[in-house]
C-alpha atoms as a PDB file:
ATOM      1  CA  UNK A   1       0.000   0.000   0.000  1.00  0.00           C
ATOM      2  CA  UNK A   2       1.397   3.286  -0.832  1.00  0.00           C
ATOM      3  CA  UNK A   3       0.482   6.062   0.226  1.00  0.00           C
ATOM      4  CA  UNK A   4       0.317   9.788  -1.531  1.00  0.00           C
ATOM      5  CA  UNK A   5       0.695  13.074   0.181  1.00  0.00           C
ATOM      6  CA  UNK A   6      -0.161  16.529  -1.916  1.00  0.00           C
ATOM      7  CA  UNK A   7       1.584  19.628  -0.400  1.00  0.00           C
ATOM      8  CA  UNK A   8       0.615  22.772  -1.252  1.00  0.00           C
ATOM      9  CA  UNK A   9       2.578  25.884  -1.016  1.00  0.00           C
ATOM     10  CA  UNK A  10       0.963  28.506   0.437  1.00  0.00           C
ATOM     11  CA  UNK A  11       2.548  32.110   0.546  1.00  0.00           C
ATOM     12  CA  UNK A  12       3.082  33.590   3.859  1.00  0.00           C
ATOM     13  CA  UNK A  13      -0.449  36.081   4.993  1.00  0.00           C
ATOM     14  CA  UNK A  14       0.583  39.258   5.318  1.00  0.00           C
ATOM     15  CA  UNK A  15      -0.870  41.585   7.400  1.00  0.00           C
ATOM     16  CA  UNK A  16       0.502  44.719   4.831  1.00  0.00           C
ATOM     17  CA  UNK A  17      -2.332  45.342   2.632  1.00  0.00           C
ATOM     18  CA  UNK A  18      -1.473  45.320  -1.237  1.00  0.00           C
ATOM     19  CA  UNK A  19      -1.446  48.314  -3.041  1.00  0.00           C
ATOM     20  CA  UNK A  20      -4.697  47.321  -5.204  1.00  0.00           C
ATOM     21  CA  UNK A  21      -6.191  47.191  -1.207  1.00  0.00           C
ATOM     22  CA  UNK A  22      -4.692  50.629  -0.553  1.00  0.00           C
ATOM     23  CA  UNK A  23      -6.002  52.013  -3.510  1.00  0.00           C
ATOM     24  CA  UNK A  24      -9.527  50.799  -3.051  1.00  0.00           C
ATOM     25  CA  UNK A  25      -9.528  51.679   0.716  1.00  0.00           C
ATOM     26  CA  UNK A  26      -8.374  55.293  -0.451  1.00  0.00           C
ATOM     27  CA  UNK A  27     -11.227  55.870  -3.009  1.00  0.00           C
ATOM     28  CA  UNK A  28     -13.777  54.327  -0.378  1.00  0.00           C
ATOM     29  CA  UNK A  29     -13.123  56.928   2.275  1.00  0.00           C
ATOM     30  CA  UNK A  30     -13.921  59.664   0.064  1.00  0.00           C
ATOM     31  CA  UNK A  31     -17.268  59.401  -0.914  1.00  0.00           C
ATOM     32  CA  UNK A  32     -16.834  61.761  -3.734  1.00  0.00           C
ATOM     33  CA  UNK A  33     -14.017  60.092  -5.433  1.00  0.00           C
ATOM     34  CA  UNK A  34     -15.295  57.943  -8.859  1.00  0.00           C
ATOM     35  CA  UNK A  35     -12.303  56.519 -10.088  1.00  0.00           C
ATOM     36  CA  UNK A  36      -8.620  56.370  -8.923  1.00  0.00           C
ATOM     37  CA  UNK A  37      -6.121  54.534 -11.432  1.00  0.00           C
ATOM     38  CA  UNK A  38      -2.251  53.685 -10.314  1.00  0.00           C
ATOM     39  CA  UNK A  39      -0.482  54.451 -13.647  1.00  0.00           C
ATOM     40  CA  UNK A  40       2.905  54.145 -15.440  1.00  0.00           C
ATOM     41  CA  UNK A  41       3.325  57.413 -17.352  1.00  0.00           C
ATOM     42  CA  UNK A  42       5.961  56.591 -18.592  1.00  0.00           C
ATOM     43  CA  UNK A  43       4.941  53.843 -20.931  1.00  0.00           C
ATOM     44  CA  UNK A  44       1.300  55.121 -20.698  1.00  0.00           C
ATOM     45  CA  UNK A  45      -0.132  52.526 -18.864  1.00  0.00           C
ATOM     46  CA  UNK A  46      -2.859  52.094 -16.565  1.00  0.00           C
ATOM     47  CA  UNK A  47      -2.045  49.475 -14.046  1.00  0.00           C
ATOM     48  CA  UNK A  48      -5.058  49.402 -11.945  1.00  0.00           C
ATOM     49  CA  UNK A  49      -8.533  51.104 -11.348  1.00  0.00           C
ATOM     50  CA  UNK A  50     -11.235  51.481  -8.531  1.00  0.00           C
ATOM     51  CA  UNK A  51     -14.169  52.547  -9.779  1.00  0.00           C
ATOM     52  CA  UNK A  52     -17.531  53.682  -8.130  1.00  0.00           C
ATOM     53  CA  UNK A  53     -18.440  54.282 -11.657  1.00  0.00           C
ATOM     54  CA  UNK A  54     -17.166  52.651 -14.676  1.00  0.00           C
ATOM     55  CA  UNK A  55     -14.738  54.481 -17.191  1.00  0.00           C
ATOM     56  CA  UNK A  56     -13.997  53.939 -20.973  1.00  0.00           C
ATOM     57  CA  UNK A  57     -10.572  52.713 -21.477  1.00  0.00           C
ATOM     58  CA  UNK A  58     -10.138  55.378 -23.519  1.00  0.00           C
ATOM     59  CA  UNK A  59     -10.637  57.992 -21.320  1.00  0.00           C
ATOM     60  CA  UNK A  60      -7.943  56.535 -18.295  1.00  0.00           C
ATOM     61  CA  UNK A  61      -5.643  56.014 -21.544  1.00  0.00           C
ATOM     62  CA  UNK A  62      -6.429  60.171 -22.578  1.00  0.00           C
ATOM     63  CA  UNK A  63      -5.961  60.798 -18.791  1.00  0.00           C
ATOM     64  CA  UNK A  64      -2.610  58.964 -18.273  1.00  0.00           C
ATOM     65  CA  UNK A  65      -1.364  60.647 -21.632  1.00  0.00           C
ATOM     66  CA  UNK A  66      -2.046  63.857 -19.959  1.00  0.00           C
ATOM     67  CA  UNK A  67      -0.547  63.289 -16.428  1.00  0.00           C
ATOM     68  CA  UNK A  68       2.906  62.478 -18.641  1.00  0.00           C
ATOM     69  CA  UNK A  69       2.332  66.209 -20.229  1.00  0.00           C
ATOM     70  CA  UNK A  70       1.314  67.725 -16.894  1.00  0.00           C
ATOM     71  CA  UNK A  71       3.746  65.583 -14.483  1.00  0.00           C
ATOM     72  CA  UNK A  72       6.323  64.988 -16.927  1.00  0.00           C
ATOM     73  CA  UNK A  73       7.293  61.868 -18.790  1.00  0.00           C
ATOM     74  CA  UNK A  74       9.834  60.413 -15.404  1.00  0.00           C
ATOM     75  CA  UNK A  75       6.913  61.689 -13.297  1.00  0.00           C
ATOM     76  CA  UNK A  76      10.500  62.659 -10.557  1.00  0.00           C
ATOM     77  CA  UNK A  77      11.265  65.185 -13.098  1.00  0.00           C
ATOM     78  CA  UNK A  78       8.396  67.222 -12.455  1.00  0.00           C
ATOM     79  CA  UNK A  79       8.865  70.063  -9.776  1.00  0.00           C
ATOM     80  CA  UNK A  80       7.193  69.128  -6.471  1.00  0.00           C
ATOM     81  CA  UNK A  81       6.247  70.851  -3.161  1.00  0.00           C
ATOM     82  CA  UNK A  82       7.095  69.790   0.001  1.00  0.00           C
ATOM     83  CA  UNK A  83       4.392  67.337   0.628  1.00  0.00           C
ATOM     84  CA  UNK A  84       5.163  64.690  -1.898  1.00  0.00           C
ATOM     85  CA  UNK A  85       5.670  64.541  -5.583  1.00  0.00           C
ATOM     86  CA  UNK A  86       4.454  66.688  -8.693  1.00  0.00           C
ATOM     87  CA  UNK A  87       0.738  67.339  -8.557  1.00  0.00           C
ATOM     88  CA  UNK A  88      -1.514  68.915 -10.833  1.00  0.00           C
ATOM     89  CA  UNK A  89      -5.639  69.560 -10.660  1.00  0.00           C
ATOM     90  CA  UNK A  90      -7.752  70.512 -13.586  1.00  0.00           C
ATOM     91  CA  UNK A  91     -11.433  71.126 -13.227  1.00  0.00           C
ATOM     92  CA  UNK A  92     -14.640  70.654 -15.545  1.00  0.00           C
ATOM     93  CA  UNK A  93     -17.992  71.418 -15.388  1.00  0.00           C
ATOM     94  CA  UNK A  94     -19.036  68.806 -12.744  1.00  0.00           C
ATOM     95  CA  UNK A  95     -15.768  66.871 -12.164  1.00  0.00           C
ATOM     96  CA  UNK A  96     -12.120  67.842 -10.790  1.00  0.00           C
ATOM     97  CA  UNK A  97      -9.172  65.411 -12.173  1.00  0.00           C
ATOM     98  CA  UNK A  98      -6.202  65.055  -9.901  1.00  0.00           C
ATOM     99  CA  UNK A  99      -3.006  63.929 -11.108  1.00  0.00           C
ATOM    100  CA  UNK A 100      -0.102  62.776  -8.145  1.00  0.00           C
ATOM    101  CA  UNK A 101       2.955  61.923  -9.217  1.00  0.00           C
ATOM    102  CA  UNK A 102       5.487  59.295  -6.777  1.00  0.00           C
ATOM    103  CA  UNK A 103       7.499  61.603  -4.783  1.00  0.00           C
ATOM    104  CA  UNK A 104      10.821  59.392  -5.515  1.00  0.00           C
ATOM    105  CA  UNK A 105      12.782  58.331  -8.582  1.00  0.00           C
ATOM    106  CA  UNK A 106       9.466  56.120 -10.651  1.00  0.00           C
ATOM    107  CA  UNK A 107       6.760  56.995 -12.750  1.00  0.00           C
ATOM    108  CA  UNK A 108       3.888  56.024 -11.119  1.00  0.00           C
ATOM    109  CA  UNK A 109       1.565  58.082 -10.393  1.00  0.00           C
ATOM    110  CA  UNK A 110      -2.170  58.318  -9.307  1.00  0.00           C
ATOM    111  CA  UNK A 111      -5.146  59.854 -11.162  1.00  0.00           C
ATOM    112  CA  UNK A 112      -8.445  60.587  -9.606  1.00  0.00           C
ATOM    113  CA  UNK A 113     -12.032  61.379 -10.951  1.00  0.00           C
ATOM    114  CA  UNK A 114     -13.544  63.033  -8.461  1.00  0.00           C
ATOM    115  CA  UNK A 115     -16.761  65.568  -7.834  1.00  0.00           C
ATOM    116  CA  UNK A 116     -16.181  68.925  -7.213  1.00  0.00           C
ATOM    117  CA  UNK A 117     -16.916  69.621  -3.830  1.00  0.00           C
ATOM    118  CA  UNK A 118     -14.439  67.031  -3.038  1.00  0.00           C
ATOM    119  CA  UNK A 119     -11.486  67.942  -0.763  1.00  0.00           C
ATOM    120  CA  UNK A 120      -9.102  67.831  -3.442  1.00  0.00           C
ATOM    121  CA  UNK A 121      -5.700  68.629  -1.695  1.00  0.00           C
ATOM    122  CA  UNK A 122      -6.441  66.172   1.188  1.00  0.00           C
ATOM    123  CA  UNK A 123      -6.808  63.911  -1.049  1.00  0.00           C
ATOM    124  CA  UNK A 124      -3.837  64.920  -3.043  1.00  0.00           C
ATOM    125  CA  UNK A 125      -1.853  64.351   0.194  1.00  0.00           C
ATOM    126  CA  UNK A 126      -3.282  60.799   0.369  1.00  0.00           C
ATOM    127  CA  UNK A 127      -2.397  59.999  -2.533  1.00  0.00           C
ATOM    128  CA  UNK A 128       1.492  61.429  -2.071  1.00  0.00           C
ATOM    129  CA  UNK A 129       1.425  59.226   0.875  1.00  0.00           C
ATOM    130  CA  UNK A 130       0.261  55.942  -1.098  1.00  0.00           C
ATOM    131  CA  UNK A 131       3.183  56.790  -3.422  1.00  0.00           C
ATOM    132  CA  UNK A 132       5.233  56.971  -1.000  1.00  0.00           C
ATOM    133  CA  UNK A 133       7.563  53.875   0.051  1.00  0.00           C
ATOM    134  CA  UNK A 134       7.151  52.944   3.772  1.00  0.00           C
ATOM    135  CA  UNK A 135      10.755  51.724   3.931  1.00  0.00           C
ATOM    136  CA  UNK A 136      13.920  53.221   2.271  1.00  0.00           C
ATOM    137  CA  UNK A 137      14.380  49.672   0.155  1.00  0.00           C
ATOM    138  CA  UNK A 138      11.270  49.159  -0.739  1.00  0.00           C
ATOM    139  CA  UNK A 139      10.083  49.938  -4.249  1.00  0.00           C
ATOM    140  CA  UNK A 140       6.379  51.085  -5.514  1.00  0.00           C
ATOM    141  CA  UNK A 141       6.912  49.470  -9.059  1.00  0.00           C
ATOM    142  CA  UNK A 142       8.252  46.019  -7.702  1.00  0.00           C
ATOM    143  CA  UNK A 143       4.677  46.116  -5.720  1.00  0.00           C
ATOM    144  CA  UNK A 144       3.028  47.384  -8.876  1.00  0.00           C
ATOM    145  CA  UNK A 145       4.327  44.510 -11.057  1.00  0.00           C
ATOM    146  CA  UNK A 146       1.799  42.083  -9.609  1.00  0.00           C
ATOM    147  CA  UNK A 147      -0.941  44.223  -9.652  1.00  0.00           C
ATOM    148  CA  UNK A 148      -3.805  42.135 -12.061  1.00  0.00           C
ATOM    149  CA  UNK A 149      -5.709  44.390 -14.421  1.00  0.00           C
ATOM    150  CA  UNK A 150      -8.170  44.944 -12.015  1.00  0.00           C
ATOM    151  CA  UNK A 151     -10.147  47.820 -14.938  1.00  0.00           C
END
């Protein structure tokens, strides 16, 4: 008689939420936030999106083209203030668009669709604080890499 063990590898639980978790979480406590997308503006790509409401793909692709105009390509190229990296705002009608850029050497950066009356700054410094790594070695766009496309 012979007997047949299965093992399964199972990754070590983590107590550190993931940055798709962070992202969501982020969006969540402010009510009037619609969409936030992680993106590489460098290559133009949107990595990941929480959405109340659904966007086109063609509108996160128009508004990660423009965060590399407004941010810079290298989004660390940009100037910043003192409270993270480059930021920019641009309002509509009946929506504000924030673009934060990672305050280090990267070029993610986060873009949010939000209403109007929305506390945009605060959430600006949220979002420079997301970007920002908790410890000196570790590295947004190693974290970003296994981010599914979660559009």
């Amino acid at each position: 008689m012979f007997w047949h063990f299965q093992t399964a590898l199972v990754a070590p639980v983590s107590s550190t939420p993931t940055i798709k978790e962070r992202i969501d979480k982020l969006r969540a406590d402010f009510a009037g936030c619609r969409s936030l997308a992680l993106a590489d503006i460098s290559s133009g790509t949107v990595l990941y999106t929480s959405s109340a409401t659904r966007q086109p793909q063609e509108r996160l692709d128009a508004l990660c083209a423009a965060a590399a105009g407004l941010l810079g390509k290298d989004a660390h190229t940009a100037p910043s203030d003192q409270s993270g990296g480059p930021r920019a705002t641009v309002h509509g009608l009946n929506e504000q668009i924030l673009f934060v850029g990672a305050p280090f050497a990267g070029s993610e950066a986060l873009l949010a669709i939000c209403d109007l009356d929305l506390d945009g700054d605060r959430l600006m410094d949220q979002c420079a604080a997301l970007l920002t790594p908790e410890a000196p070695d570790s590295d947004l766009a190693a974290t970003s890499q296994g981010v599914p496309d979660g559009r």
